[in-house]
N, C-alpha and C. Protein backbone atom coordinates (compact mmCIF):
# COMPACT_ATOMS: atom_id res chain seq x y z
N UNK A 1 0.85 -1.19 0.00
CA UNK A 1 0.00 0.00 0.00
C UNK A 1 0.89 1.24 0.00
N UNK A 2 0.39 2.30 -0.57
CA UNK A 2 1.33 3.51 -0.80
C UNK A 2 1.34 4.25 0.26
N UNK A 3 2.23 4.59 1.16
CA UNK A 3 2.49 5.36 1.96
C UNK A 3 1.53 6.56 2.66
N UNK A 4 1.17 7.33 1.10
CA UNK A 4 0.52 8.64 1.41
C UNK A 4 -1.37 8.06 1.72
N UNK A 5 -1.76 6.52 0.99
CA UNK A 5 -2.51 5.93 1.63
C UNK A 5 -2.62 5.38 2.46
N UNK A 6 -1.97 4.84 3.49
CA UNK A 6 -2.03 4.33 4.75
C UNK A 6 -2.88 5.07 6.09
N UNK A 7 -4.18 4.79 6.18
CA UNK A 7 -4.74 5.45 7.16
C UNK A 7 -3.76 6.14 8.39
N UNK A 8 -3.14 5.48 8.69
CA UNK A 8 -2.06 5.42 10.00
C UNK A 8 -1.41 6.03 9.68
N UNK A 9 -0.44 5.69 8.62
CA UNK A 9 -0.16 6.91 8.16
C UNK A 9 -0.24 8.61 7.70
N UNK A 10 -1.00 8.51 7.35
CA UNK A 10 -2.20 9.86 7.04
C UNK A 10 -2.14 10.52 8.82
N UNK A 11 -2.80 9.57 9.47
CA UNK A 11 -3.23 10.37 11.01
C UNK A 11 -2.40 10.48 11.76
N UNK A 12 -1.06 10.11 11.49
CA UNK A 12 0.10 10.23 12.01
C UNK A 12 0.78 12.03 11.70
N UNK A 13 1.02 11.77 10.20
CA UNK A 13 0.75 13.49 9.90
C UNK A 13 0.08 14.61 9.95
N UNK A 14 -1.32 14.22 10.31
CA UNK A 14 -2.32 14.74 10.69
C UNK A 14 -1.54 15.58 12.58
N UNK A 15 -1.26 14.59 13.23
CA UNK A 15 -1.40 14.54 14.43
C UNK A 15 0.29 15.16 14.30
N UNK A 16 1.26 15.04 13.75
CA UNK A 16 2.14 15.90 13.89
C UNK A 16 2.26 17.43 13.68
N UNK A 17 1.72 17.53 12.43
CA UNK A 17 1.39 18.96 12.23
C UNK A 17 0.46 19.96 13.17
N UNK A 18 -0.28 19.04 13.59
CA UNK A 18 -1.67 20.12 14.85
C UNK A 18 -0.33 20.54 15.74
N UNK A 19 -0.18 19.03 16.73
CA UNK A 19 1.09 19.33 17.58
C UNK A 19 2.19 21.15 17.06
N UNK A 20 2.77 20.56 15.79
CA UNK A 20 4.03 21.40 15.56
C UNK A 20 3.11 23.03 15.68
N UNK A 21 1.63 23.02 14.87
CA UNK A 21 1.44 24.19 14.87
C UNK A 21 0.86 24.66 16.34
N UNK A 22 0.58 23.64 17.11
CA UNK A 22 0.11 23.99 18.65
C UNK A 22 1.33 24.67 19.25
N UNK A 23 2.76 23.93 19.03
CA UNK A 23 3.74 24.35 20.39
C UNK A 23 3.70 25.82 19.60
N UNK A 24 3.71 25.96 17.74
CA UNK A 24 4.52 27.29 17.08
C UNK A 24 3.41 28.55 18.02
N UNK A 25 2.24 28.15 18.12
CA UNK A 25 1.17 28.86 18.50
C UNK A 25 1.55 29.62 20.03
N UNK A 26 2.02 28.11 20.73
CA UNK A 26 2.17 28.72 22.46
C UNK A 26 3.27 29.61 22.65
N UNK A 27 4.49 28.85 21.55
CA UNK A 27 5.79 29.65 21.92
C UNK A 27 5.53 31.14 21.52
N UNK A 28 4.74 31.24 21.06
CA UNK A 28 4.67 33.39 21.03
C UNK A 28 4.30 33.79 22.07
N UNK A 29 3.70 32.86 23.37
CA UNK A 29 3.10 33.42 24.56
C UNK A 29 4.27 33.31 25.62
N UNK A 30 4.84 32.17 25.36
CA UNK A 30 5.83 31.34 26.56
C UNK A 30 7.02 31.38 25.69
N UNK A 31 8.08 31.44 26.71
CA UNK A 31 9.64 31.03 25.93
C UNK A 31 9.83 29.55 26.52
N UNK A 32 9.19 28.74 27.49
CA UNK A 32 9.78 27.31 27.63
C UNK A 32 9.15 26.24 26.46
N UNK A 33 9.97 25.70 25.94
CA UNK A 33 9.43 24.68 25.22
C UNK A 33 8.99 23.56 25.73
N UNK A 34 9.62 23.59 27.29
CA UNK A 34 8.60 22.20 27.95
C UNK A 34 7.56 22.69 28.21
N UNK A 35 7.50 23.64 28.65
CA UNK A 35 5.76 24.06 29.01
C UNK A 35 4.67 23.88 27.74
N UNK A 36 5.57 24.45 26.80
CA UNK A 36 4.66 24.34 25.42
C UNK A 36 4.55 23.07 24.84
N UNK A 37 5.11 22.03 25.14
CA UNK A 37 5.25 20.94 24.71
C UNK A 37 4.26 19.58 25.80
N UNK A 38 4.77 20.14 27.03
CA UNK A 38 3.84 19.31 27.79
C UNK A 38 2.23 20.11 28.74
N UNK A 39 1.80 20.90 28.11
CA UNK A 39 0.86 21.69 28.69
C UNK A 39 -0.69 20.97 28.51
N UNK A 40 -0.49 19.87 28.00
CA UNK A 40 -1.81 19.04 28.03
C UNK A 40 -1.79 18.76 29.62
N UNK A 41 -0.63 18.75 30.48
CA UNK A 41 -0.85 18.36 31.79
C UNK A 41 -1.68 19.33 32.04
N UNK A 42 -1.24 20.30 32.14
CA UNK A 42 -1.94 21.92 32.55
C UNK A 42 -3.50 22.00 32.20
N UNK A 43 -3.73 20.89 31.06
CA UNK A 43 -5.06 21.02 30.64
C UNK A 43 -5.50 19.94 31.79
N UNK A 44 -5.16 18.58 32.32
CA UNK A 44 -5.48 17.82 32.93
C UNK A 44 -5.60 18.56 34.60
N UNK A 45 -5.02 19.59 34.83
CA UNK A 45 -4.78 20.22 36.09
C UNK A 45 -6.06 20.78 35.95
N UNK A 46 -6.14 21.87 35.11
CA UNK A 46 -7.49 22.81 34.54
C UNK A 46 -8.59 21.75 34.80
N UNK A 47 -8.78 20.81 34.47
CA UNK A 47 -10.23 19.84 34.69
C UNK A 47 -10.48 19.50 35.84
N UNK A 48 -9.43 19.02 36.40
CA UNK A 48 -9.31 18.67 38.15
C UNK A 48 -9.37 19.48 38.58
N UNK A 49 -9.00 21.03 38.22
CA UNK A 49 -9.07 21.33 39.94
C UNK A 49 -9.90 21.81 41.04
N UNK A 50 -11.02 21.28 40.82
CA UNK A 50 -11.66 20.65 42.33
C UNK A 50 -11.24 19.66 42.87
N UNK A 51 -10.26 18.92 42.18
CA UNK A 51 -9.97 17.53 43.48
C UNK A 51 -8.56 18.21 43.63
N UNK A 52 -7.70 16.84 44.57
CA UNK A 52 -6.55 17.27 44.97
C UNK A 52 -5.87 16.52 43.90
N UNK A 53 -4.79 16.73 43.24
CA UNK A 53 -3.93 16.18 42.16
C UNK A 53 -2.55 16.17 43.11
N UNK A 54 -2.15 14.95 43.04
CA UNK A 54 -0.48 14.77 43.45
C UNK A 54 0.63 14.26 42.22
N UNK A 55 1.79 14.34 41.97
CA UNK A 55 2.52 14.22 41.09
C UNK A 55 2.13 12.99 40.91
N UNK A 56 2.26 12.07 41.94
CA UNK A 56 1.88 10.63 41.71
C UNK A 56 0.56 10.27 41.10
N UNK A 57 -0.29 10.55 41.02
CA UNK A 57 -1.67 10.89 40.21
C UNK A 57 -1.15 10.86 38.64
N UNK A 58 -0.33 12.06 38.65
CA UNK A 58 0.10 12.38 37.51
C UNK A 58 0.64 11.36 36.62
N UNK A 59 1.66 10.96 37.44
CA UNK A 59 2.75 9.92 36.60
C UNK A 59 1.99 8.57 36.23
N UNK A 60 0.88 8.51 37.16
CA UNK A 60 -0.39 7.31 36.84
C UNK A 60 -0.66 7.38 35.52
N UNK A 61 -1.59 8.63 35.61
CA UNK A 61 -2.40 8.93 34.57
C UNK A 61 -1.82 9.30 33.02
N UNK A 62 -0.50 9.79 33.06
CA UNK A 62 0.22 10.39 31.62
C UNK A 62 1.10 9.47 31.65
N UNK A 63 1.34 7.95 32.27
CA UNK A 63 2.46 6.71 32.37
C UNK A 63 3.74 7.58 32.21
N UNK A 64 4.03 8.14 32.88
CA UNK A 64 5.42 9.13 32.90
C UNK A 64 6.18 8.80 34.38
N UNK A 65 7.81 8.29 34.03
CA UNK A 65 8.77 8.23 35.28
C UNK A 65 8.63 9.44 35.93
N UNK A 66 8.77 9.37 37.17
CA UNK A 66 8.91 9.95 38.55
C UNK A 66 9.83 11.14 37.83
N UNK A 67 11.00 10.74 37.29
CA UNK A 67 11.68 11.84 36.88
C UNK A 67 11.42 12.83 36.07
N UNK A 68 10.96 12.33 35.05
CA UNK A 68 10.05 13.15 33.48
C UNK A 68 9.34 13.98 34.43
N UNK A 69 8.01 13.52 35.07
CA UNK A 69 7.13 13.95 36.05
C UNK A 69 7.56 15.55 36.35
N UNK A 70 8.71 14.88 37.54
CA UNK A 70 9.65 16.27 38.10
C UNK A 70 9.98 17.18 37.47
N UNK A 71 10.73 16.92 36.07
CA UNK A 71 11.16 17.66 35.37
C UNK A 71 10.23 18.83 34.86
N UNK A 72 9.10 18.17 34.60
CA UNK A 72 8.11 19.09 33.87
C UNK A 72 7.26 19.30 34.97
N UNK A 73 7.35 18.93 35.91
CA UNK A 73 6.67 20.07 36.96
C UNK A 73 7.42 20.87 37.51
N UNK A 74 8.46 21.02 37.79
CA UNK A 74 9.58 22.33 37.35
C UNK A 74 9.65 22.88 36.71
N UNK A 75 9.58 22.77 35.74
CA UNK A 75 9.26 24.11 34.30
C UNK A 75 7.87 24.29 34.44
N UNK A 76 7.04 23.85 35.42
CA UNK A 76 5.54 24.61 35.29
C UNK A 76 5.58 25.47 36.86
N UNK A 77 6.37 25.02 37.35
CA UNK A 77 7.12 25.85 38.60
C UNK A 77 7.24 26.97 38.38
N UNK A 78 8.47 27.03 37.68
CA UNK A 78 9.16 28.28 37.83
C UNK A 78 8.43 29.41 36.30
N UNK A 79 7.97 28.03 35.90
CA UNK A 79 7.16 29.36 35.16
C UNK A 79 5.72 30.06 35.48
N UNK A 80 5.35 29.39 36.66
CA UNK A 80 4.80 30.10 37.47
C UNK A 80 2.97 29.42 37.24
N UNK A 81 3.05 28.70 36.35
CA UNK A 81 2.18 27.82 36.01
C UNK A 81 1.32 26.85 37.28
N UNK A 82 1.99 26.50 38.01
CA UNK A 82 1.54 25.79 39.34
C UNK A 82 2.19 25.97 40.76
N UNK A 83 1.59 25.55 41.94
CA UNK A 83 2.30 25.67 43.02
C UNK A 83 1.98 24.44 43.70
N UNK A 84 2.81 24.06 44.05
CA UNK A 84 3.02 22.84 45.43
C UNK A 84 2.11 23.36 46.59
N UNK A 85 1.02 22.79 46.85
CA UNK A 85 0.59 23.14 48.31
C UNK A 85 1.01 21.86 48.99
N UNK A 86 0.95 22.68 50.46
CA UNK A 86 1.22 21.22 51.73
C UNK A 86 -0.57 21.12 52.01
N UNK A 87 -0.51 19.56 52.42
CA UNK A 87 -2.59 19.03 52.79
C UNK A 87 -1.77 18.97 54.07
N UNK A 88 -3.44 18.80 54.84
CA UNK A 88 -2.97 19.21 56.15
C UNK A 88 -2.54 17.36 57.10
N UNK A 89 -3.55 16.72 56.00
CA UNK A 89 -3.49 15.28 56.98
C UNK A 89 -1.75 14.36 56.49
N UNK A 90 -0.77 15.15 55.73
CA UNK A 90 -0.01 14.21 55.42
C UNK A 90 0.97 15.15 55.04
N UNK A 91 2.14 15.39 55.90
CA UNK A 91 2.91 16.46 56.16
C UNK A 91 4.36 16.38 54.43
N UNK A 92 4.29 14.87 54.23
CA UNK A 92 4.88 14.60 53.14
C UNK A 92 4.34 15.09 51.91
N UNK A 93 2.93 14.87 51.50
CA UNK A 93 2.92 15.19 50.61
C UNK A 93 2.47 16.90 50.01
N UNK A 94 2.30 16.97 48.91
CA UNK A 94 2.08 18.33 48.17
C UNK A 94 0.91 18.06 47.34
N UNK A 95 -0.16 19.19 47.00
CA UNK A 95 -0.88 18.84 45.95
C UNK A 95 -0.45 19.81 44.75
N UNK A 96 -0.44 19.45 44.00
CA UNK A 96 -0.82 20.33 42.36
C UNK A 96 -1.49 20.92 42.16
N UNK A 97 -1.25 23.04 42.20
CA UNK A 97 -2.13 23.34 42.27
C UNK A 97 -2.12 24.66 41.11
N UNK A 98 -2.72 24.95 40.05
CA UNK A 98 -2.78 25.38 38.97
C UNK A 98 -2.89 27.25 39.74
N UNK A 99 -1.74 28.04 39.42
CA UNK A 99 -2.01 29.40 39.66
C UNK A 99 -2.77 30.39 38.68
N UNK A 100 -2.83 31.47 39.34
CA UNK A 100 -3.95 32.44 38.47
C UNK A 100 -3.37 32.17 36.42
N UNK A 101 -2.36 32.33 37.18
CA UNK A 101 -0.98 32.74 35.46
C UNK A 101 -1.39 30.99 34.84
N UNK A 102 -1.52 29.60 35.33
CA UNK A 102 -1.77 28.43 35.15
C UNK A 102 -3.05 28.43 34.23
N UNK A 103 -4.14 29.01 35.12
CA UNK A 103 -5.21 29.26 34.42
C UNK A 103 -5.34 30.14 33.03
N UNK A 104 -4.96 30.93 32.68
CA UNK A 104 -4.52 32.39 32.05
C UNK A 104 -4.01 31.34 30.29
N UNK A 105 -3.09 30.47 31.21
CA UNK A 105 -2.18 29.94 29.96
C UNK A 105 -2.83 28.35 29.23
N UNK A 106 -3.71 28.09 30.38
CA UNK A 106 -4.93 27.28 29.99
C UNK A 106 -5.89 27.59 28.99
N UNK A 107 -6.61 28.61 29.58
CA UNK A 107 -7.20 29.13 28.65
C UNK A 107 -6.66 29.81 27.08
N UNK A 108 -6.07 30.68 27.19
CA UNK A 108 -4.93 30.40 26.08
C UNK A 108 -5.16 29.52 24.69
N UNK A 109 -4.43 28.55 25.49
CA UNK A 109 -4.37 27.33 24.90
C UNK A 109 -5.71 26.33 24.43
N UNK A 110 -6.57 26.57 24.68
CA UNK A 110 -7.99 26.71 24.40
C UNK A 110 -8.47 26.71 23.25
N UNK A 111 -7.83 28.36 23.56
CA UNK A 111 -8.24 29.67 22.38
C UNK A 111 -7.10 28.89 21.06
N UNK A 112 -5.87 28.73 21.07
CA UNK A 112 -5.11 28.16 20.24
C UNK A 112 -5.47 26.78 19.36
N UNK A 113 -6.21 25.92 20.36
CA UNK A 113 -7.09 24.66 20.07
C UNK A 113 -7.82 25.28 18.75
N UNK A 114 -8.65 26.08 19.36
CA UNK A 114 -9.60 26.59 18.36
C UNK A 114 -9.51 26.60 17.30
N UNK A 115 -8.42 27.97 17.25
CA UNK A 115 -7.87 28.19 16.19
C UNK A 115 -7.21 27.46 15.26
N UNK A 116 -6.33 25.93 15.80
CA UNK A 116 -6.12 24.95 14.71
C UNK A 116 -7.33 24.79 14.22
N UNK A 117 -8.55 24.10 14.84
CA UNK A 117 -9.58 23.38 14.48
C UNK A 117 -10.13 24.21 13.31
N UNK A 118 -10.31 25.63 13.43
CA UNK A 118 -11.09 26.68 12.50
C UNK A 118 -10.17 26.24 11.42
N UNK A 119 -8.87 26.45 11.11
CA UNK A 119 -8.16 26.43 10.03
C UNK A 119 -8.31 24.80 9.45
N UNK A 120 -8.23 23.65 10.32
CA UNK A 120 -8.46 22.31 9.54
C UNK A 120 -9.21 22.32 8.68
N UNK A 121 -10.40 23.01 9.31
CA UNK A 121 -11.91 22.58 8.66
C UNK A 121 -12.38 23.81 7.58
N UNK A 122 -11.23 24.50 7.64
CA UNK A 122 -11.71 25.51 6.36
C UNK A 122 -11.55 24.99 5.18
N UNK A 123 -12.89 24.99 4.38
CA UNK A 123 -13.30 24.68 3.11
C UNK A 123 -13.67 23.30 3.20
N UNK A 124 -14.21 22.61 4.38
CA UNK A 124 -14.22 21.39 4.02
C UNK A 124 -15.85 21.39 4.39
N UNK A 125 -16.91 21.13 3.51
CA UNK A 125 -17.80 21.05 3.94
C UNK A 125 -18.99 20.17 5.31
N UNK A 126 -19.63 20.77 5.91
CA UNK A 126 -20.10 19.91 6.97
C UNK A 126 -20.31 18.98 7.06
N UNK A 127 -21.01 18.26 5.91
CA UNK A 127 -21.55 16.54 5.55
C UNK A 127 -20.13 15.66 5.41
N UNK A 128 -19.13 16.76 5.30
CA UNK A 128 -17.57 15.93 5.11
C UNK A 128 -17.11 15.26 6.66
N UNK A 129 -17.24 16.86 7.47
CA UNK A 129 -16.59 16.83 8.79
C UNK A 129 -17.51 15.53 9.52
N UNK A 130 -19.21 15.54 9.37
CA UNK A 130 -19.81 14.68 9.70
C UNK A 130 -19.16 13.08 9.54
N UNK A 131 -19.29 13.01 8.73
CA UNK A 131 -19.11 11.35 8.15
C UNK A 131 -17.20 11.61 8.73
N UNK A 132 -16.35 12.07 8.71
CA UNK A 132 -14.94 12.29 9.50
C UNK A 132 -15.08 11.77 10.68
N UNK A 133 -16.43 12.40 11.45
CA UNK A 133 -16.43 11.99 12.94
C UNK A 133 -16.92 10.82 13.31
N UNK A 134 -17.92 10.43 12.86
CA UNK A 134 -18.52 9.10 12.53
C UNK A 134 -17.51 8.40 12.16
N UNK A 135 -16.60 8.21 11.41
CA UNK A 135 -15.69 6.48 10.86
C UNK A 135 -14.29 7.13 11.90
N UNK A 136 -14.46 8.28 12.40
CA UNK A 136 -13.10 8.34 13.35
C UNK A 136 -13.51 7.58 14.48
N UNK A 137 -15.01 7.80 14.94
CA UNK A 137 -15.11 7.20 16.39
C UNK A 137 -15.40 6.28 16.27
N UNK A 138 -15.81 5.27 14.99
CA UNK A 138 -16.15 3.66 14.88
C UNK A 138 -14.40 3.43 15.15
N UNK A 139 -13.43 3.76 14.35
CA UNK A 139 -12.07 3.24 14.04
C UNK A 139 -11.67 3.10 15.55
N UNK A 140 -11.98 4.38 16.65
CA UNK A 140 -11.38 4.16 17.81
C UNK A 140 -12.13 2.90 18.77
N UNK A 141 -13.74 3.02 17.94
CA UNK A 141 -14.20 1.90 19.05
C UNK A 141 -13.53 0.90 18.67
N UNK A 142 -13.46 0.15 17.47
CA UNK A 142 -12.95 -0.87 16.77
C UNK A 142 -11.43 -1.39 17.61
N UNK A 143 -11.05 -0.26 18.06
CA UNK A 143 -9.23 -0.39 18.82
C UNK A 143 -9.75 -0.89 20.01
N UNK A 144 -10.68 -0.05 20.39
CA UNK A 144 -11.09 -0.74 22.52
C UNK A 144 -11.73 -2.06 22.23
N UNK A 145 -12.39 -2.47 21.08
CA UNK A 145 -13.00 -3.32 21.18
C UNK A 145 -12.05 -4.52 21.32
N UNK A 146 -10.72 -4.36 19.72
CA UNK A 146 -9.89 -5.04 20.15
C UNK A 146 -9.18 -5.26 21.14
N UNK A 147 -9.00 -4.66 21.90
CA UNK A 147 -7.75 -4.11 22.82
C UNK A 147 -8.70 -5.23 24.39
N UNK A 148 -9.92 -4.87 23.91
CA UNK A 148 -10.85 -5.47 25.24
C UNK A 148 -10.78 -6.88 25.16
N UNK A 149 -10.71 -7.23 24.03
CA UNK A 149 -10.83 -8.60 23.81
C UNK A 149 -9.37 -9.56 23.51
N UNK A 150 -8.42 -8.65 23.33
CA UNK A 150 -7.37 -9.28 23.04
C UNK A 150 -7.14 -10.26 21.39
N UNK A 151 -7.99 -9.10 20.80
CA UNK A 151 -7.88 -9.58 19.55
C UNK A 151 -6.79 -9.32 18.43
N UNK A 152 -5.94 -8.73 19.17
CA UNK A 152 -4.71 -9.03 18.52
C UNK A 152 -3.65 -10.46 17.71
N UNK A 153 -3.54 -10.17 16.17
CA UNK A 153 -3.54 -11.24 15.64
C UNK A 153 -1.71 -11.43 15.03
N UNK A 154 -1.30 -10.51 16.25
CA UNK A 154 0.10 -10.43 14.95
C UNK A 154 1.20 -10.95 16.30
């Protein structure tokens, strides 16, 4: 099969280019490239925060070493993106806690979302985008379905 036909292929480029034009988008706001690079956490902080989030939460949920973890919650540190609080029942730990500037750069990034999405879908008519979303979300059920069943054949 030809390359530029390979579904997987195709959504692979698809999914690099959003990315490249997401970080080109943030870096005019931010000079860290980890922040701009890993700020989907920041989006996962933004959803939570009514609960308490601990790094360890984190490294659960994004399968990321303890270290990676650190790293990039240091560059959301010092860029002022989050703060370590102390809870009161457990003197060890800290929660994750998204600052005013956290929020600010959340939203943001939002607004940047958007703005890829507006430009994808320019000129592509609605009955297109329709039937797009429809065989995108059969293709993903089709993966859990496998994935549930262990229908892996290779």
């Amino acid at each position: 099969m030809d390359e530029q036909q390979n579904i997987m292929f195709q959504m692979h480029l698809l999914d690099r280019e959003i990315k490249q034009e997401f970080v080109k988008l943030q870096m005019k706001y931010i000079d860290d490239r980890t922040v701009a690079t890993h700020g989907w956490i920041i989006g996962y902080l933004y959803e939570q925060r009514e609960n308490d989030i601990y790094q360890k939460d984190l490294e659960r949920k994004f399968h990321m070493a303890p270290s990676s973890m650190t790293t990039i919650l240091q560059s959301f540190e010092h860029a002022g993106y989050i703060e370590r609080v102390a809870v009161s029942h457990d003197a060890r730990l800290k929660k994750i806690a998204l600052t005013e500037e956290g929020i600010r750069f959340q939203q943001n990034s939002m607004e940047n979302f958007r703005r890829i999405e507006k430009q994808m879908i320019e000129n592509v008519p609605e009955e297109q985008i329709s039937v797009f979303q429809q065989v995108f979300s059969q293709m993903i059920e089709n993966l859990k379905d496998a994935k549930e069943g262990d229908l892996c054949k290779w």
